[in-house]
PDB file of N, CA and C in Angstrom:
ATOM      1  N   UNK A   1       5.780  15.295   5.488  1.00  0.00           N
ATOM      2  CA  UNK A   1       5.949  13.881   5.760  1.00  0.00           C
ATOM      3  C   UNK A   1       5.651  13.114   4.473  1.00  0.00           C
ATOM      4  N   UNK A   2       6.495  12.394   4.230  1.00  0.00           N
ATOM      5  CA  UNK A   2       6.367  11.411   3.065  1.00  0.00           C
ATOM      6  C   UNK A   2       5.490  10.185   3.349  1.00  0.00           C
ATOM      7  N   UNK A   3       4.727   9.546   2.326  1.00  0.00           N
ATOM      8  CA  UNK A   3       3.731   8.732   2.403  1.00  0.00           C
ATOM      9  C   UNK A   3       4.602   7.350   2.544  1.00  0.00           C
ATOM     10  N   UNK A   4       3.763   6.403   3.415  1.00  0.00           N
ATOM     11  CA  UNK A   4       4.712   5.284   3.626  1.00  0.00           C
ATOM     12  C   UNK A   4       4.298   3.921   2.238  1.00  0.00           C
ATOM     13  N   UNK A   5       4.613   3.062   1.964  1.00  0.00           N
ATOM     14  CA  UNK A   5       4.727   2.217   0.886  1.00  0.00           C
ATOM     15  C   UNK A   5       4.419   0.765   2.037  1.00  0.00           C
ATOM     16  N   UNK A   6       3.170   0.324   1.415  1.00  0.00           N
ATOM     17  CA  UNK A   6       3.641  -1.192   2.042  1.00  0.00           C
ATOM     18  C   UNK A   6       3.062  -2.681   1.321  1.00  0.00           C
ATOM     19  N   UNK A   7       3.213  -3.702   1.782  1.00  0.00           N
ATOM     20  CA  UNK A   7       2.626  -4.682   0.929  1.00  0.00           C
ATOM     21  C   UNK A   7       1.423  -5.434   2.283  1.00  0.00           C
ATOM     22  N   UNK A   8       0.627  -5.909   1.657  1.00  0.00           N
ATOM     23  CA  UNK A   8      -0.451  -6.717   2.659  1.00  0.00           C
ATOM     24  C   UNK A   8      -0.691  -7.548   1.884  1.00  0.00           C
ATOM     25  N   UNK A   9      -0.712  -9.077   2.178  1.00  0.00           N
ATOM     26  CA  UNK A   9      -0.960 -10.434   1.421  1.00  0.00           C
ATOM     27  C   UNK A   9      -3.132 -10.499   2.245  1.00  0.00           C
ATOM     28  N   UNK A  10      -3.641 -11.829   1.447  1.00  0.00           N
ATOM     29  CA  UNK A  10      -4.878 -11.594   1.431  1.00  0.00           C
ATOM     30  C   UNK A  10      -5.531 -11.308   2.537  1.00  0.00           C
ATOM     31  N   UNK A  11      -4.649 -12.273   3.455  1.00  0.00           N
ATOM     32  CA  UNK A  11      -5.389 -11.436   4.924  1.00  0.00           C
ATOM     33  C   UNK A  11      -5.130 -10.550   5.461  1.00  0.00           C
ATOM     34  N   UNK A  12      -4.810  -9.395   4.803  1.00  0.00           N
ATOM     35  CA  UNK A  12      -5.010  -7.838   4.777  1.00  0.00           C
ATOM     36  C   UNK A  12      -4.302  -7.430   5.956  1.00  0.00           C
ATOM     37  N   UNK A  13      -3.497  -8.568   7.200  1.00  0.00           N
ATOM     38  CA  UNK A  13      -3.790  -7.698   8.196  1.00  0.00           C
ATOM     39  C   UNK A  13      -2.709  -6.845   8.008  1.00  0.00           C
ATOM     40  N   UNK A  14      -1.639  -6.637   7.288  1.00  0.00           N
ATOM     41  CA  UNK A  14      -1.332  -5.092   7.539  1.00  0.00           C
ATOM     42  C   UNK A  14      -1.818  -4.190   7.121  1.00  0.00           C
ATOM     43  N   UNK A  15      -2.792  -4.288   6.376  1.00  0.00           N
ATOM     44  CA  UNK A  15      -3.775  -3.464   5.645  1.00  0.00           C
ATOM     45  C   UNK A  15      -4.503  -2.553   6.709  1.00  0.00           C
ATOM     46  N   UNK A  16      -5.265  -3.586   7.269  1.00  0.00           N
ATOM     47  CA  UNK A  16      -6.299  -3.170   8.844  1.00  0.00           C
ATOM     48  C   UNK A  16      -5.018  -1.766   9.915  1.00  0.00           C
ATOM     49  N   UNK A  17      -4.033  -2.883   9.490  1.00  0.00           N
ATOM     50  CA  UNK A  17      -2.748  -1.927  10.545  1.00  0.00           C
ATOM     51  C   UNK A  17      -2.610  -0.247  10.270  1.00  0.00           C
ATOM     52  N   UNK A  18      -2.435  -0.524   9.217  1.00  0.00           N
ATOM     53  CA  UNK A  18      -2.112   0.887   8.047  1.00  0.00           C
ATOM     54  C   UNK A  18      -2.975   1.824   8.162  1.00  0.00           C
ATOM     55  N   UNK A  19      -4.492   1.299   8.282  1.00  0.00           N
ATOM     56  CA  UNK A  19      -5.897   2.044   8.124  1.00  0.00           C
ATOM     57  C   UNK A  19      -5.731   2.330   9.752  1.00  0.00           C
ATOM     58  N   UNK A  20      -5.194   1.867  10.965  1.00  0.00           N
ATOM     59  CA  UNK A  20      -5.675   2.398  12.189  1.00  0.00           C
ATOM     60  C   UNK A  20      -4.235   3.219  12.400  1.00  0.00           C
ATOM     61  N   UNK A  21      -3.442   3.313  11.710  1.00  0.00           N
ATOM     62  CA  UNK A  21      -2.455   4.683  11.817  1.00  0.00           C
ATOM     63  C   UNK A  21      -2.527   5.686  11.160  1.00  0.00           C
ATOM     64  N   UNK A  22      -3.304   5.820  10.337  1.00  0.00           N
ATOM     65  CA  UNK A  22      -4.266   7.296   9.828  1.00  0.00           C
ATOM     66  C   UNK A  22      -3.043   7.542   9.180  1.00  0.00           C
ATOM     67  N   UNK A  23      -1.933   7.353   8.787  1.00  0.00           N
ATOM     68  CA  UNK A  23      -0.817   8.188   7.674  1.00  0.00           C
ATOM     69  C   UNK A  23      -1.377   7.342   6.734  1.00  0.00           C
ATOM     70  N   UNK A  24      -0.431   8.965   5.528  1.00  0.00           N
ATOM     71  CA  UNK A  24      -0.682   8.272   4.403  1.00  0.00           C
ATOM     72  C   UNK A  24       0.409   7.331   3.887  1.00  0.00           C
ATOM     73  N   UNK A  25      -0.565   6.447   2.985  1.00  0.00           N
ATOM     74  CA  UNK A  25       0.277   5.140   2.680  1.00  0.00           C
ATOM     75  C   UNK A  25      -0.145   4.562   1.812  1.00  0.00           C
ATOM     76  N   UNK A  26       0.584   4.299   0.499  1.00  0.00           N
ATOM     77  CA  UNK A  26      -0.233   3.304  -0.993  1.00  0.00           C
ATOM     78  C   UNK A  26       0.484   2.235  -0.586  1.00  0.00           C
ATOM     79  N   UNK A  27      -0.590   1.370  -0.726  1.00  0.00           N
ATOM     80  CA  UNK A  27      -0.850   0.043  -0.899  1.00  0.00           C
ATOM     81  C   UNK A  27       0.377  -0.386  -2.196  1.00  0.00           C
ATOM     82  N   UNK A  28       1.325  -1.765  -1.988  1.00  0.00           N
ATOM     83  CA  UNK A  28       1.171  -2.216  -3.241  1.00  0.00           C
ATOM     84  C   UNK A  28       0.635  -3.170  -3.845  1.00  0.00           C
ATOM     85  N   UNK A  29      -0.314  -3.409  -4.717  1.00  0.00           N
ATOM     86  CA  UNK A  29      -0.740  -4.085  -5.256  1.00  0.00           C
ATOM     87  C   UNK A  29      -0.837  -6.064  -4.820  1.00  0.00           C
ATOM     88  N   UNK A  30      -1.631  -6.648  -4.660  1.00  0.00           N
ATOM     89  CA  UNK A  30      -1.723  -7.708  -4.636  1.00  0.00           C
ATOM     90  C   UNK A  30      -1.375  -8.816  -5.336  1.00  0.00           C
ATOM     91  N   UNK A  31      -1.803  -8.191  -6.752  1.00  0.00           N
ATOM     92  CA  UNK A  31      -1.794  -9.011  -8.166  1.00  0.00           C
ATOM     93  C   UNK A  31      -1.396  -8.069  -9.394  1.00  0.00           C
ATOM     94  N   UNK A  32      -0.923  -8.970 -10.554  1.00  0.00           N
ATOM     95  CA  UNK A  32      -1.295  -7.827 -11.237  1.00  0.00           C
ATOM     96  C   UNK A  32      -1.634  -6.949 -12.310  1.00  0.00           C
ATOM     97  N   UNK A  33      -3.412  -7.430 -11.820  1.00  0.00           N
ATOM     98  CA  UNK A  33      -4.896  -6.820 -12.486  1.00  0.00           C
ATOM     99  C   UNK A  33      -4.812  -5.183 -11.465  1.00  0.00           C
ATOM    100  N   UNK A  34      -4.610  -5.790 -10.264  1.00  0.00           N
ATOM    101  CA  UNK A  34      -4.571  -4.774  -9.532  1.00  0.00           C
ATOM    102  C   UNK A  34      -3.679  -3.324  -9.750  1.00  0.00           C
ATOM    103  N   UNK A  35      -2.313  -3.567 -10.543  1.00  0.00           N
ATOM    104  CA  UNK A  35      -1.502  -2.470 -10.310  1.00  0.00           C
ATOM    105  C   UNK A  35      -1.726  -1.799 -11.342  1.00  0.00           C
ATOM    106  N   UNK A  36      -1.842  -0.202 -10.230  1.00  0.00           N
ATOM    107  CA  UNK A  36      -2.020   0.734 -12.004  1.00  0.00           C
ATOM    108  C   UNK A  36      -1.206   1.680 -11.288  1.00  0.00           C
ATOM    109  N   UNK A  37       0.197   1.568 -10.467  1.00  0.00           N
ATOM    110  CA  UNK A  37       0.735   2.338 -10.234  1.00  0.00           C
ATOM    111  C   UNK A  37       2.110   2.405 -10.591  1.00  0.00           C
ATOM    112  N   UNK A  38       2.865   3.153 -10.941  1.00  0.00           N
ATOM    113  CA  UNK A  38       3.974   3.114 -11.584  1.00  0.00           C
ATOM    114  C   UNK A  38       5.412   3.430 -10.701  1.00  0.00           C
ATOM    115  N   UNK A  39       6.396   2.948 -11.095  1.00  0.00           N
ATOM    116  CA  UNK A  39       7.623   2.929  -9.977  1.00  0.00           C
ATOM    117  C   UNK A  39       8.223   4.901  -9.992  1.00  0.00           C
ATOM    118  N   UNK A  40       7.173   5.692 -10.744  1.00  0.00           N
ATOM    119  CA  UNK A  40       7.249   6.764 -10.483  1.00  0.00           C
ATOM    120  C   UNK A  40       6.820   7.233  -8.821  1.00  0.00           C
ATOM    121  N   UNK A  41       5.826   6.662  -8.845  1.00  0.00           N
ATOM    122  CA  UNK A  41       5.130   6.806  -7.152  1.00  0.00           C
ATOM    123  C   UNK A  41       5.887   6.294  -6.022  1.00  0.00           C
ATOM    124  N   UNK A  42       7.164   5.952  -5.826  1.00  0.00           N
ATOM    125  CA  UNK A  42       7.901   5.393  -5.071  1.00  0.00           C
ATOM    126  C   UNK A  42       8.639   6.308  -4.874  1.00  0.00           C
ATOM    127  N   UNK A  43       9.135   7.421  -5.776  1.00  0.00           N
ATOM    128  CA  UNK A  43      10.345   8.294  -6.190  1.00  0.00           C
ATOM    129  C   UNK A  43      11.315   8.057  -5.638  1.00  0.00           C
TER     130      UNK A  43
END
């Protein structure tokens, strides 16, 4: 199973969502101080 990709603005709530479906899933970034991930991780 491939990891899912999503965005959550400050009030996190898809964030909270993401964390109570136990898959895996990177975050993208908020800001960006935040991103240290590269459009390699999307493949």
């Amino acid at each position: 199973m491939s990891a899912l990709v999503y965005f959550s603005s400050s009030s996190e709530n898809t964030h909270r969502f993401m964390q109570r479906l136990g898959l895996p899933a990177t975050r993208i970034p908020l800001n960006e101080r935040d991103r240290s991930m590269s459009g390699s991780e999307f493949g």
